[in-house]
PDB file of N, CA and C in Angstrom:
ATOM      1  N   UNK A   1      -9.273 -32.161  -5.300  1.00  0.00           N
ATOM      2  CA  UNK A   1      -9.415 -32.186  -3.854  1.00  0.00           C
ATOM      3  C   UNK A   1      -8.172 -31.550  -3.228  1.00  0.00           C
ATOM      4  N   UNK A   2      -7.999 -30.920  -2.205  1.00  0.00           N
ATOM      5  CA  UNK A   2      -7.049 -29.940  -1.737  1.00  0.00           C
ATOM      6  C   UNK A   2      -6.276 -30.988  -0.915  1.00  0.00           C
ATOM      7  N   UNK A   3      -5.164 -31.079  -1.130  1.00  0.00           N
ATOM      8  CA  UNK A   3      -3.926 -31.882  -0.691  1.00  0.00           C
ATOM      9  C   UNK A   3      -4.467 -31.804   1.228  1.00  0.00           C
ATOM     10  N   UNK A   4      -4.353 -32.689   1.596  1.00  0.00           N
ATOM     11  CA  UNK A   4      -4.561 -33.042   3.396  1.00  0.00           C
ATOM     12  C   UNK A   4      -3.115 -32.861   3.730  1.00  0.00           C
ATOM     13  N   UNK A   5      -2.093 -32.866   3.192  1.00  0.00           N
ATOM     14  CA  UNK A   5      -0.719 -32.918   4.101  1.00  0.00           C
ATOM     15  C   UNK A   5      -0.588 -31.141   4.400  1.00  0.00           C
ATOM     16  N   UNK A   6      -1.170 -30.220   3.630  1.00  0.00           N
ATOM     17  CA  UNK A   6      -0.837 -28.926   4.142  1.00  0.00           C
ATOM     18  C   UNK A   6      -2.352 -28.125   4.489  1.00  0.00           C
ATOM     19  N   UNK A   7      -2.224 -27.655   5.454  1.00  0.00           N
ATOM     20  CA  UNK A   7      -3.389 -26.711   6.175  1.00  0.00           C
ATOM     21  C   UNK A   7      -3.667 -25.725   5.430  1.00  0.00           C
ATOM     22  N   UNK A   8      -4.763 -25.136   5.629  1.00  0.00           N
ATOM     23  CA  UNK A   8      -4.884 -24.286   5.087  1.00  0.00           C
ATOM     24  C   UNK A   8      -4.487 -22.969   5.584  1.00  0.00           C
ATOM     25  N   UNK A   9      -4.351 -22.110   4.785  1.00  0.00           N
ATOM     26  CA  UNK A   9      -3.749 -20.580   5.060  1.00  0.00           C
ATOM     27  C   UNK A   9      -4.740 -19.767   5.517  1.00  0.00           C
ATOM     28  N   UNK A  10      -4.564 -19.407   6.147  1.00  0.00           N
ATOM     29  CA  UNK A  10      -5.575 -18.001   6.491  1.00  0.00           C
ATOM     30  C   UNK A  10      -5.115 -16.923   5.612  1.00  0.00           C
ATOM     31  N   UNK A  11      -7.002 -16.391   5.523  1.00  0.00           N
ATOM     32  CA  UNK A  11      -6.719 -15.828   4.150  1.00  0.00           C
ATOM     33  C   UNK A  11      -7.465 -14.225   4.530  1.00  0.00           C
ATOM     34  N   UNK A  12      -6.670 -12.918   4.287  1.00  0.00           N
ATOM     35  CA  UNK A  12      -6.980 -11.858   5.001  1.00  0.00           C
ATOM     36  C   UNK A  12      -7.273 -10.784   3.961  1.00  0.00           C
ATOM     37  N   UNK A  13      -8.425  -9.892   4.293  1.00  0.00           N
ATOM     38  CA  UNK A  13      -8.310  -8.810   3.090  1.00  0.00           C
ATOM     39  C   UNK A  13      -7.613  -7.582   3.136  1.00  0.00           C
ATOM     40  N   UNK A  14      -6.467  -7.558   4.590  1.00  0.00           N
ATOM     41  CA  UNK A  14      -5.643  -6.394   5.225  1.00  0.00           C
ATOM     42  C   UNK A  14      -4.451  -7.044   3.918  1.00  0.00           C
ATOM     43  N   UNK A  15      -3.895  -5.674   3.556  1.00  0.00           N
ATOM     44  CA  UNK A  15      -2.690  -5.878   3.057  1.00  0.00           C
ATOM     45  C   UNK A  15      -1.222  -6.635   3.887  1.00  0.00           C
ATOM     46  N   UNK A  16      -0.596  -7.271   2.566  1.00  0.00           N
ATOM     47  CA  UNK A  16       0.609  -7.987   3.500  1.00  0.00           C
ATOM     48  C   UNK A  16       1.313  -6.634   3.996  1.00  0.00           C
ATOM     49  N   UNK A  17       2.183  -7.592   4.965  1.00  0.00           N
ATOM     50  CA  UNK A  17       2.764  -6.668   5.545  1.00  0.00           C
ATOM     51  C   UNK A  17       3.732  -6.157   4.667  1.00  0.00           C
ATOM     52  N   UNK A  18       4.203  -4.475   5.158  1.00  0.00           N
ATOM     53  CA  UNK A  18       5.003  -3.746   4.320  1.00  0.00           C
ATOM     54  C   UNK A  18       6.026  -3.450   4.793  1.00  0.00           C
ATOM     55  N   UNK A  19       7.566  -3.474   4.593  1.00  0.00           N
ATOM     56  CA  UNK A  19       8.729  -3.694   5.069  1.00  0.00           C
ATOM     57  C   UNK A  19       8.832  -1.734   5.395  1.00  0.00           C
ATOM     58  N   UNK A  20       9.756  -1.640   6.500  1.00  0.00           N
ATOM     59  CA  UNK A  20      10.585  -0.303   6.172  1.00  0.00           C
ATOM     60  C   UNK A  20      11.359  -0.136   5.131  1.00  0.00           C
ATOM     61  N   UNK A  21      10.583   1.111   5.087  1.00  0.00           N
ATOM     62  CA  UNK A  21      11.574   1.770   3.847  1.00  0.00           C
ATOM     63  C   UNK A  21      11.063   1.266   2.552  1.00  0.00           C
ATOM     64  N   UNK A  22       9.686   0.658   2.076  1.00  0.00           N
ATOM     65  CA  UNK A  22       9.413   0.364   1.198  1.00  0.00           C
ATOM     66  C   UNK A  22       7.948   1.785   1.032  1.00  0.00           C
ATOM     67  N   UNK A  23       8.089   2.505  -0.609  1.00  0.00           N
ATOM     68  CA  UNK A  23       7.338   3.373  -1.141  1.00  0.00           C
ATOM     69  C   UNK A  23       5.678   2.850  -0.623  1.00  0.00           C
ATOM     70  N   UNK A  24       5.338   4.190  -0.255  1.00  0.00           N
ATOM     71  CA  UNK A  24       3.634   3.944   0.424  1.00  0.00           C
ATOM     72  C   UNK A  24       3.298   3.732  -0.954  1.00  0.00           C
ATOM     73  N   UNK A  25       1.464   2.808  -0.918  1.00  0.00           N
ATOM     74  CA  UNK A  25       1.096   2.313  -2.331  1.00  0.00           C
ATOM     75  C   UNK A  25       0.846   3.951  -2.812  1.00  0.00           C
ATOM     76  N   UNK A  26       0.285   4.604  -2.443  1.00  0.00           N
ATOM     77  CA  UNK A  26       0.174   5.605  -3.469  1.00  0.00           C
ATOM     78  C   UNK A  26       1.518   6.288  -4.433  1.00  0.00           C
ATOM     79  N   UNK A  27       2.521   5.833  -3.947  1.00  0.00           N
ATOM     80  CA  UNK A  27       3.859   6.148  -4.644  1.00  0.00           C
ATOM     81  C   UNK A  27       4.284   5.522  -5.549  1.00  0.00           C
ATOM     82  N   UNK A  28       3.134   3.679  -5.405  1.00  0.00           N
ATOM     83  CA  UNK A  28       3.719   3.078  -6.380  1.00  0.00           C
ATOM     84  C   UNK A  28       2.852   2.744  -8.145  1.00  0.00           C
ATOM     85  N   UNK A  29       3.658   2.902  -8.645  1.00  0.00           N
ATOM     86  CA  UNK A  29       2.868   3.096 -10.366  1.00  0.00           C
ATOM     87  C   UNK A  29       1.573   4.138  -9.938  1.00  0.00           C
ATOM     88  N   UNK A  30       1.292   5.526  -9.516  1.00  0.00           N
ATOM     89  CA  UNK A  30       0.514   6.101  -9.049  1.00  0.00           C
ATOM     90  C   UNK A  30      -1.014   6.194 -10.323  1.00  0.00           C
ATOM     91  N   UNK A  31      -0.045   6.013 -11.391  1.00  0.00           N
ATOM     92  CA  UNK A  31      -1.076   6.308 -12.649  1.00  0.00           C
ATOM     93  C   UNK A  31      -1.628   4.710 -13.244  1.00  0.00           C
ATOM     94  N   UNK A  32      -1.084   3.998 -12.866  1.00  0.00           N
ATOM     95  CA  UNK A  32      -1.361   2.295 -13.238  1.00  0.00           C
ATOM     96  C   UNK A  32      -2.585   1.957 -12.761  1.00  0.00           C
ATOM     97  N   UNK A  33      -3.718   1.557 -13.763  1.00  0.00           N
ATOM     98  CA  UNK A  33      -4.659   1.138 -13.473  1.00  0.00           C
ATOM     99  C   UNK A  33      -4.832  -0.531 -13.772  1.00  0.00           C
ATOM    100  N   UNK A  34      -6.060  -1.066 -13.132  1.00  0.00           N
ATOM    101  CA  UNK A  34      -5.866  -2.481 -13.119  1.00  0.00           C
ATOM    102  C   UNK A  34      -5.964  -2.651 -14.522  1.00  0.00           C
ATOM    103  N   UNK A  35      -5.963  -3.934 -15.000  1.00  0.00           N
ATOM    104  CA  UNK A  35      -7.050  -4.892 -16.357  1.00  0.00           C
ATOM    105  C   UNK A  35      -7.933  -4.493 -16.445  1.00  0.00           C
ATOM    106  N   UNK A  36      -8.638  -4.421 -17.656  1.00  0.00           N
ATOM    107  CA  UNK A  36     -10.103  -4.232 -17.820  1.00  0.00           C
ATOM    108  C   UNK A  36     -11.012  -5.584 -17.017  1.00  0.00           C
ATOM    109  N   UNK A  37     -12.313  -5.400 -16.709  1.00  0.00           N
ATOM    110  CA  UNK A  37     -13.146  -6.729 -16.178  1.00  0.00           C
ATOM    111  C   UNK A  37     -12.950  -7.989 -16.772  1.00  0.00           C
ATOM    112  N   UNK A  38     -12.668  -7.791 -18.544  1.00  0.00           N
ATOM    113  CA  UNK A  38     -13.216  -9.037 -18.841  1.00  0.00           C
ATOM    114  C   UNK A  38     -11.319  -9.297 -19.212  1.00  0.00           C
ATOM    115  N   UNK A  39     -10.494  -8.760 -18.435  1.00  0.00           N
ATOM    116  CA  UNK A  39      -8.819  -9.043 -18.905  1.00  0.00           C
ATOM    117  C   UNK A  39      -8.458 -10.192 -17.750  1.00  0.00           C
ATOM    118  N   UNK A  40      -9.389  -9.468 -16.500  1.00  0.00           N
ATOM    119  CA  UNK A  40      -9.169 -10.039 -14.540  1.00  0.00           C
ATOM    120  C   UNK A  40      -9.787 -11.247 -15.298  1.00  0.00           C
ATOM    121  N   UNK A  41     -11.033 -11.438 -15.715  1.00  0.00           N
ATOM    122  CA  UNK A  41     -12.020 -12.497 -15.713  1.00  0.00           C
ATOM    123  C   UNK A  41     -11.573 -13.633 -16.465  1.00  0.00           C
ATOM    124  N   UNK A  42     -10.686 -13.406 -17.711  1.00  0.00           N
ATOM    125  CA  UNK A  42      -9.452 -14.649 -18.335  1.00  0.00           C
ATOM    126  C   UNK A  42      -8.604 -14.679 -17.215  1.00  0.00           C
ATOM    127  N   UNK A  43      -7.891 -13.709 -16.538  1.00  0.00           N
ATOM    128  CA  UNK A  43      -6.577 -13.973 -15.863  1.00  0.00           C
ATOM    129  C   UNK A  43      -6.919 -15.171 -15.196  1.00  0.00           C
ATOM    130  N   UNK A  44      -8.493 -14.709 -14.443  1.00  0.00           N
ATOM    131  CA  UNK A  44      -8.748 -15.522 -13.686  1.00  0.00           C
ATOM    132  C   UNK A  44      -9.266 -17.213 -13.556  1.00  0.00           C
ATOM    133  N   UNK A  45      -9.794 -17.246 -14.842  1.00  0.00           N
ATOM    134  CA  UNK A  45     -10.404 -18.336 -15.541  1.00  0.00           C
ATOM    135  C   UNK A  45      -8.753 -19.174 -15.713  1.00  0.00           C
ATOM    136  N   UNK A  46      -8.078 -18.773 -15.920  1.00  0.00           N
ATOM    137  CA  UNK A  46      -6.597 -19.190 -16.358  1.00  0.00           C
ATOM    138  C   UNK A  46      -6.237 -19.638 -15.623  1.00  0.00           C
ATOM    139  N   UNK A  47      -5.834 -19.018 -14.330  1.00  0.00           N
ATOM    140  CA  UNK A  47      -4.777 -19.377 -13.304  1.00  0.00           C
ATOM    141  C   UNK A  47      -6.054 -20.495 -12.572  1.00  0.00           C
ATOM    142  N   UNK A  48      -7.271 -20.252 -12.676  1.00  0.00           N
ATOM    143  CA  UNK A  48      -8.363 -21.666 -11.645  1.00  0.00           C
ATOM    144  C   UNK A  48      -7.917 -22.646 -12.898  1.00  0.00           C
ATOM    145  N   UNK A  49      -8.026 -22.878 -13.848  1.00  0.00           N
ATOM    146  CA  UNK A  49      -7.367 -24.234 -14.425  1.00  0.00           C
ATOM    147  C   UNK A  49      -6.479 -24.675 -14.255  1.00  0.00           C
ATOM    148  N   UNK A  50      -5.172 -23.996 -14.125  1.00  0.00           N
ATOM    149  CA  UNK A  50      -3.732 -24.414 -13.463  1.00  0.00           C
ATOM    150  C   UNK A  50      -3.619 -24.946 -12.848  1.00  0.00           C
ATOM    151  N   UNK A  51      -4.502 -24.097 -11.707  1.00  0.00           N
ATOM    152  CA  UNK A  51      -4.904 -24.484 -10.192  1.00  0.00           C
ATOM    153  C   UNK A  51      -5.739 -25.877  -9.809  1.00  0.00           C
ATOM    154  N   UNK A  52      -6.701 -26.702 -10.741  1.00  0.00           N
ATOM    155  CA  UNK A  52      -7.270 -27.620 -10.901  1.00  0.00           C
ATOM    156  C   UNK A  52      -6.365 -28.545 -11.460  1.00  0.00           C
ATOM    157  N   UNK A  53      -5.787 -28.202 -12.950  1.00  0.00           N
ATOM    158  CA  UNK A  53      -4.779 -29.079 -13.271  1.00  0.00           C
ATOM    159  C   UNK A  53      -3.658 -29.310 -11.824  1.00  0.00           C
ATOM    160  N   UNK A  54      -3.271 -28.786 -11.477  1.00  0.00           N
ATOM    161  CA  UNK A  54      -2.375 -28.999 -10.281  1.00  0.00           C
ATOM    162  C   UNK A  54      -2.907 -29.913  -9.132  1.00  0.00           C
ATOM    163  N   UNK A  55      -4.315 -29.897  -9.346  1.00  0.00           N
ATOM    164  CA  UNK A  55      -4.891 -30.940  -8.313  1.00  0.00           C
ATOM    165  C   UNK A  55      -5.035 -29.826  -7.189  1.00  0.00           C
ATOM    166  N   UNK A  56      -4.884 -28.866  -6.967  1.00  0.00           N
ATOM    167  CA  UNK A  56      -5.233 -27.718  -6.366  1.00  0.00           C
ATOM    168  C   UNK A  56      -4.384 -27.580  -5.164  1.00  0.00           C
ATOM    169  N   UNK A  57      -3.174 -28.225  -5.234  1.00  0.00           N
ATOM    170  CA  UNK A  57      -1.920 -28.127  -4.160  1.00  0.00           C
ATOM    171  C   UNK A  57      -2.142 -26.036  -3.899  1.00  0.00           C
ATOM    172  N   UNK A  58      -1.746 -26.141  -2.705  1.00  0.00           N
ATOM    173  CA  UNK A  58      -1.449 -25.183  -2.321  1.00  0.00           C
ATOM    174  C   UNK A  58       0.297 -24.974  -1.536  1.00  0.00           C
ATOM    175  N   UNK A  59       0.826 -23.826  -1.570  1.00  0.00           N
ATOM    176  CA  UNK A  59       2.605 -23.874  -1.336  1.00  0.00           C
ATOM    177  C   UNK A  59       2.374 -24.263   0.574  1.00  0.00           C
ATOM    178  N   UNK A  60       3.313 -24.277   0.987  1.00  0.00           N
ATOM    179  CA  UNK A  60       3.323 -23.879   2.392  1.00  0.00           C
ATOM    180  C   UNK A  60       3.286 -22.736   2.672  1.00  0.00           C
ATOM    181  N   UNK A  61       3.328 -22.501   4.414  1.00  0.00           N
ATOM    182  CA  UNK A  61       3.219 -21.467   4.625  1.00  0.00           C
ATOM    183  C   UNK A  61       4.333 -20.685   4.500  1.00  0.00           C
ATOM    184  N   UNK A  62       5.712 -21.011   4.330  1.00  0.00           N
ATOM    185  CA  UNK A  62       7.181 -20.428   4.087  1.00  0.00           C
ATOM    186  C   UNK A  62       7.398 -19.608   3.112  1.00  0.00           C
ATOM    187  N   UNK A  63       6.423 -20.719   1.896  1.00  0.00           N
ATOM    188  CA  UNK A  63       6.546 -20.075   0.555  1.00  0.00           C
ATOM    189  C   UNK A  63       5.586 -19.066   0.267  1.00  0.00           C
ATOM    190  N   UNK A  64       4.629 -19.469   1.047  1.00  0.00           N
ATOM    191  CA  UNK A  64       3.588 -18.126   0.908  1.00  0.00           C
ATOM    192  C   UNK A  64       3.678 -17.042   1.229  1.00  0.00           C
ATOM    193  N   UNK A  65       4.577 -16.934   2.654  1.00  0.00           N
ATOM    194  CA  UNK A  65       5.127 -15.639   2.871  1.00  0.00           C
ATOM    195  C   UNK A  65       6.160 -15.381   2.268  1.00  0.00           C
ATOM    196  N   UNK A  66       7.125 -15.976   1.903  1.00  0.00           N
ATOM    197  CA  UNK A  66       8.120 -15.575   0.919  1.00  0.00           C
ATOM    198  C   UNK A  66       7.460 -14.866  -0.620  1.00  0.00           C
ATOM    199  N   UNK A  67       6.371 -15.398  -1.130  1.00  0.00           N
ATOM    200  CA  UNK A  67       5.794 -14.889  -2.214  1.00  0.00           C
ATOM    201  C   UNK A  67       4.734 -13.784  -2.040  1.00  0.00           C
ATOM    202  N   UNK A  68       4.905 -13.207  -0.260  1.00  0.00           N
ATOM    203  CA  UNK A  68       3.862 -12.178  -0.491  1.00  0.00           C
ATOM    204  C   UNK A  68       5.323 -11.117   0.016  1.00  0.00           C
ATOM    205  N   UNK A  69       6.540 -11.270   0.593  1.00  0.00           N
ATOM    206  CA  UNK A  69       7.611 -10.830   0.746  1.00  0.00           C
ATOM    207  C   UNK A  69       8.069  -9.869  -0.324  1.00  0.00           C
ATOM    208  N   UNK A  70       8.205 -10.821  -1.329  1.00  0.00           N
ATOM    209  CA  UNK A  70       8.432 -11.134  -2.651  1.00  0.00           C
ATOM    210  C   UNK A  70       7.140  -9.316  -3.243  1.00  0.00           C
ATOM    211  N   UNK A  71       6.388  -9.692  -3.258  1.00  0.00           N
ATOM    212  CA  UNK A  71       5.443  -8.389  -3.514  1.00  0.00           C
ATOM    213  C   UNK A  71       5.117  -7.154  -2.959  1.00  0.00           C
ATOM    214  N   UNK A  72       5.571  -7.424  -1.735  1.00  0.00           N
ATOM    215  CA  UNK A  72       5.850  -6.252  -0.891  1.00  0.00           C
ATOM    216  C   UNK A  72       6.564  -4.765  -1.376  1.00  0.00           C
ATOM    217  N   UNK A  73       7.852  -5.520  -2.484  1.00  0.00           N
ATOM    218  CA  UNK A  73       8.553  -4.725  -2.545  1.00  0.00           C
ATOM    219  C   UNK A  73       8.483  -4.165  -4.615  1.00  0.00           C
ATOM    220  N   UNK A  74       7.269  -5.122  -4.995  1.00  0.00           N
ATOM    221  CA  UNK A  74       7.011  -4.889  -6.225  1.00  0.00           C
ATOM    222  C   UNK A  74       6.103  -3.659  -6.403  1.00  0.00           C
ATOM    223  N   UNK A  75       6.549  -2.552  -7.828  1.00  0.00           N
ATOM    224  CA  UNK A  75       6.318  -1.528  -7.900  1.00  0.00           C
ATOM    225  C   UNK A  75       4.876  -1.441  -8.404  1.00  0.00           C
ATOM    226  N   UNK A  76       4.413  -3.125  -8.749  1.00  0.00           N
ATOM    227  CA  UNK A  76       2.936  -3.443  -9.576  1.00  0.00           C
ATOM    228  C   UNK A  76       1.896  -3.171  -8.177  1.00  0.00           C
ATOM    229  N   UNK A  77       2.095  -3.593  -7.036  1.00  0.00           N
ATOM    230  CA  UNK A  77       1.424  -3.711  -5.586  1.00  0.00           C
ATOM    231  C   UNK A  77       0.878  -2.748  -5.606  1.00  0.00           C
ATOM    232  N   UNK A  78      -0.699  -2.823  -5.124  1.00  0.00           N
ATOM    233  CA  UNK A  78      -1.079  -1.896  -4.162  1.00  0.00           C
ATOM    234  C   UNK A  78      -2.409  -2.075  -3.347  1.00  0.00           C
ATOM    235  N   UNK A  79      -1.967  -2.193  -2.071  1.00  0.00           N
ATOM    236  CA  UNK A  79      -2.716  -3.067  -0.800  1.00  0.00           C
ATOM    237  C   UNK A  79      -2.639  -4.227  -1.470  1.00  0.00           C
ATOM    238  N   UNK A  80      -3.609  -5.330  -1.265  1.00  0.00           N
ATOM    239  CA  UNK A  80      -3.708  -7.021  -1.362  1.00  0.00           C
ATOM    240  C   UNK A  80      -4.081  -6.922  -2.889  1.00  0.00           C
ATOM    241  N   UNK A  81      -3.449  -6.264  -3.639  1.00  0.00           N
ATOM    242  CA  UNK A  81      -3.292  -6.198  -5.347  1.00  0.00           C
ATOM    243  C   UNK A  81      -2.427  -6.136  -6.204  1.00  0.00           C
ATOM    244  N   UNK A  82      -2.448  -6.919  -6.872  1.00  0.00           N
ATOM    245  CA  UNK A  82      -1.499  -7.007  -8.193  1.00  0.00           C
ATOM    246  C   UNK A  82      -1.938  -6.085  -9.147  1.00  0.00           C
ATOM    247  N   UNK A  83      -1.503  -5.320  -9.489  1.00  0.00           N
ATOM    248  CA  UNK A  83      -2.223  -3.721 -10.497  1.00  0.00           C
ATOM    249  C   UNK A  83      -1.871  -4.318 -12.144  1.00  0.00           C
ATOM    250  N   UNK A  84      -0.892  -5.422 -12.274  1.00  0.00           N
ATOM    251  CA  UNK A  84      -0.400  -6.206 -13.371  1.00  0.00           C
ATOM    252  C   UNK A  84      -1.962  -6.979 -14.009  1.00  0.00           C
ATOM    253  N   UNK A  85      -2.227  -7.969 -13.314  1.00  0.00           N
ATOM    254  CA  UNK A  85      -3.248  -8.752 -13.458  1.00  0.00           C
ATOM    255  C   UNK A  85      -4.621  -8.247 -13.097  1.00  0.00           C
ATOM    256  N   UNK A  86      -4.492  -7.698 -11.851  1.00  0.00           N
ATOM    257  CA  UNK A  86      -5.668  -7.692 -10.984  1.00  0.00           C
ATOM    258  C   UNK A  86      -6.231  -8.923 -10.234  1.00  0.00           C
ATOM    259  N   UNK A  87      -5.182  -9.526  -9.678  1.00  0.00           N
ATOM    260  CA  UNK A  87      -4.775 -10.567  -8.459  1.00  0.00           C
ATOM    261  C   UNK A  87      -4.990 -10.425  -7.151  1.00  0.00           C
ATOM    262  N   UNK A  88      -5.672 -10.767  -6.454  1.00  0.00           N
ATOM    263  CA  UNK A  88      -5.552 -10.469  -4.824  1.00  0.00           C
ATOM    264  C   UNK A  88      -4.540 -11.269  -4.584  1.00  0.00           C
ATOM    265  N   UNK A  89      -3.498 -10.522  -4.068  1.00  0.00           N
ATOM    266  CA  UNK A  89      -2.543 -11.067  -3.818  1.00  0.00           C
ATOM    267  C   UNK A  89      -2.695 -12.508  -2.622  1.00  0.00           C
ATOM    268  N   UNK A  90      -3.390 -11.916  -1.482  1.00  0.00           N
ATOM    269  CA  UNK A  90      -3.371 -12.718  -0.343  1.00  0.00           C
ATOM    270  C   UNK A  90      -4.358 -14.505  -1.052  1.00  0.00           C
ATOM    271  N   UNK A  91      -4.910 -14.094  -1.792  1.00  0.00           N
ATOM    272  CA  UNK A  91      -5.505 -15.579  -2.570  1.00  0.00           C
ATOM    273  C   UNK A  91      -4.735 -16.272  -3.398  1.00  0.00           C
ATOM    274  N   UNK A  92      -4.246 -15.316  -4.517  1.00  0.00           N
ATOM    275  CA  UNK A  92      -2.981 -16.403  -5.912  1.00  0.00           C
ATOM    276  C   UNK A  92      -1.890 -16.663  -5.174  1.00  0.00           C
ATOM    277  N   UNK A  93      -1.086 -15.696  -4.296  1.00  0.00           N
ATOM    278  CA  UNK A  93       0.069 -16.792  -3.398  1.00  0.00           C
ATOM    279  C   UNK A  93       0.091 -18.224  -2.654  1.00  0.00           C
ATOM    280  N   UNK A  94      -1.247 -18.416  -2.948  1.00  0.00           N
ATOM    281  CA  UNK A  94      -0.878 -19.876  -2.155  1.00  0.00           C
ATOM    282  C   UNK A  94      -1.424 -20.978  -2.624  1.00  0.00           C
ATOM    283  N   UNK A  95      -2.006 -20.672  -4.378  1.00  0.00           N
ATOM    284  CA  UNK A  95      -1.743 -21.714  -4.980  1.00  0.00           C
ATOM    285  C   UNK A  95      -0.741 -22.091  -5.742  1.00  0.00           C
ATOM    286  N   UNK A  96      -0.068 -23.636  -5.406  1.00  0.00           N
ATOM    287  CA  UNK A  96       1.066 -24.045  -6.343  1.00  0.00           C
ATOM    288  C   UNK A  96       1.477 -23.377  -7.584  1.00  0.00           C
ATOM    289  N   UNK A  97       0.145 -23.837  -8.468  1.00  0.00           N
ATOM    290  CA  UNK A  97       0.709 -23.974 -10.000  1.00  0.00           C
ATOM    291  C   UNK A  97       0.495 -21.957 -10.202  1.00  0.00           C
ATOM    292  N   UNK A  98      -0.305 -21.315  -9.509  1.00  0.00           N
ATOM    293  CA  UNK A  98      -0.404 -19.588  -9.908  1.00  0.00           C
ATOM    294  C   UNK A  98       1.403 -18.908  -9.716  1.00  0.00           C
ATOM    295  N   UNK A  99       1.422 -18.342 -10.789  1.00  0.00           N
ATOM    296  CA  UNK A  99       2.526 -17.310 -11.514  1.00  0.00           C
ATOM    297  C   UNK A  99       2.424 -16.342 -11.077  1.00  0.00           C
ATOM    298  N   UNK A 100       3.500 -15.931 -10.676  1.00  0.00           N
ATOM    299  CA  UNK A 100       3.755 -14.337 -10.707  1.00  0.00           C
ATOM    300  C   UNK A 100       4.138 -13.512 -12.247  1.00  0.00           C
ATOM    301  N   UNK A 101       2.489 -12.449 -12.800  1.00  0.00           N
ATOM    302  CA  UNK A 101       2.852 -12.256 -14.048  1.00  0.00           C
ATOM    303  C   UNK A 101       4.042 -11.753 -13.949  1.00  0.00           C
ATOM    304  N   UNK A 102       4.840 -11.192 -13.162  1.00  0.00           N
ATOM    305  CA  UNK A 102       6.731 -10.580 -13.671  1.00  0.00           C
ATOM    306  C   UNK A 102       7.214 -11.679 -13.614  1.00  0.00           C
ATOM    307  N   UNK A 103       7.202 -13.032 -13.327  1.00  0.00           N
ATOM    308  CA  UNK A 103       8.125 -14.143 -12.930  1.00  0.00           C
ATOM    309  C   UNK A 103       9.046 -13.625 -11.866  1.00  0.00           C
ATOM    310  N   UNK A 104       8.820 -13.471 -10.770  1.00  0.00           N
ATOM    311  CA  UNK A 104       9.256 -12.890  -9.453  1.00  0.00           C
ATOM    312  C   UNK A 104       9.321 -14.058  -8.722  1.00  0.00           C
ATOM    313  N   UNK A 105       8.324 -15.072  -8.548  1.00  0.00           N
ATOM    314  CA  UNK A 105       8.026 -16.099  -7.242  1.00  0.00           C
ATOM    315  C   UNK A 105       9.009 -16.941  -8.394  1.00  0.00           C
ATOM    316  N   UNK A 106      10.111 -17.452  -6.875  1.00  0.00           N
ATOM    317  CA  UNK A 106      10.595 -18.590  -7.850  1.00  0.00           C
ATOM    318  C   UNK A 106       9.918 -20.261  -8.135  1.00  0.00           C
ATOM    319  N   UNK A 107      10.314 -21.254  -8.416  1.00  0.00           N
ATOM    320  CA  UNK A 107       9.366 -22.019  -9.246  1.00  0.00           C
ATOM    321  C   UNK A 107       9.363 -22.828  -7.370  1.00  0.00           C
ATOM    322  N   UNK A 108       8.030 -23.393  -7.680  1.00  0.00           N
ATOM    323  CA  UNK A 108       8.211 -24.853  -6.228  1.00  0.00           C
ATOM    324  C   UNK A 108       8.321 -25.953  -7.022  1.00  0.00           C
ATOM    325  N   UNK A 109       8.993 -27.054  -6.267  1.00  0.00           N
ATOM    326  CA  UNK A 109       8.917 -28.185  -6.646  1.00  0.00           C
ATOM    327  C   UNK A 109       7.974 -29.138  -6.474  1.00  0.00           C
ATOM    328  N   UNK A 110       6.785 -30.048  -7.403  1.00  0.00           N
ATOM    329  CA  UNK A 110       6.310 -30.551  -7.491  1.00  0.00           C
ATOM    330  C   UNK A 110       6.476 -31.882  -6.327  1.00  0.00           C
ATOM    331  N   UNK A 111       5.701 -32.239  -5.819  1.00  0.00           N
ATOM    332  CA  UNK A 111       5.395 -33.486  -4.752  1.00  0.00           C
ATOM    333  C   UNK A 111       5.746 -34.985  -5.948  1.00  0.00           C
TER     334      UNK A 111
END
């Protein structure tokens, strides 16, 4: 059941925002293609168990923008994608127990 002490996030399919002076996505890993279907489809199966084991906490909103901050400036990004996993970014940032595959997001502390 989704923790009642934190709201929920609004959840957008526009890319996070992109800082100045950070490489347009086509500049970044230009030749990097995602996971294969059935690579996304474990990633994904993976990180929803975490996400269940965790009791399905979600971060705040501080940390969520800090962890889409955080990707903004990663060379894996492109629009609301992780090109690593094949992550929508704007969805795995704001569950607790989901990883950043570089280990980029630093850890939250458990309730």
């Amino acid at each position: 059941m989704p923790d009642p002490t934190h709201a929920p996030i609004p959840v957008s399919n526009h890319p996070p925002h992109i800082p100045v002076g950070a490489p347009p996505d086509s500049a970044r890993a230009p030749n990097q293609k995602p996971p294969s279907l059935a690579r996304q489809a474990w990633n994904l199966a993976r990180s929803l168990a975490d996400f269940v084991a965790d009791g399905c906490k979600t971060v705040t909103p501080e940390q969520y923008q800090a962890r889409l901050e955080i990707c903004d400036g990663c060379d894996h990004r492109r629009n609301n994608r992780c090109m690593k996993f094949g992550c929508r970014l704007s969805l795995k940032a704001q569950g607790r127990a989901f990883k950043c595959p570089e280990a980029k997001w630093p850890a939250v502390e458990c309730d």
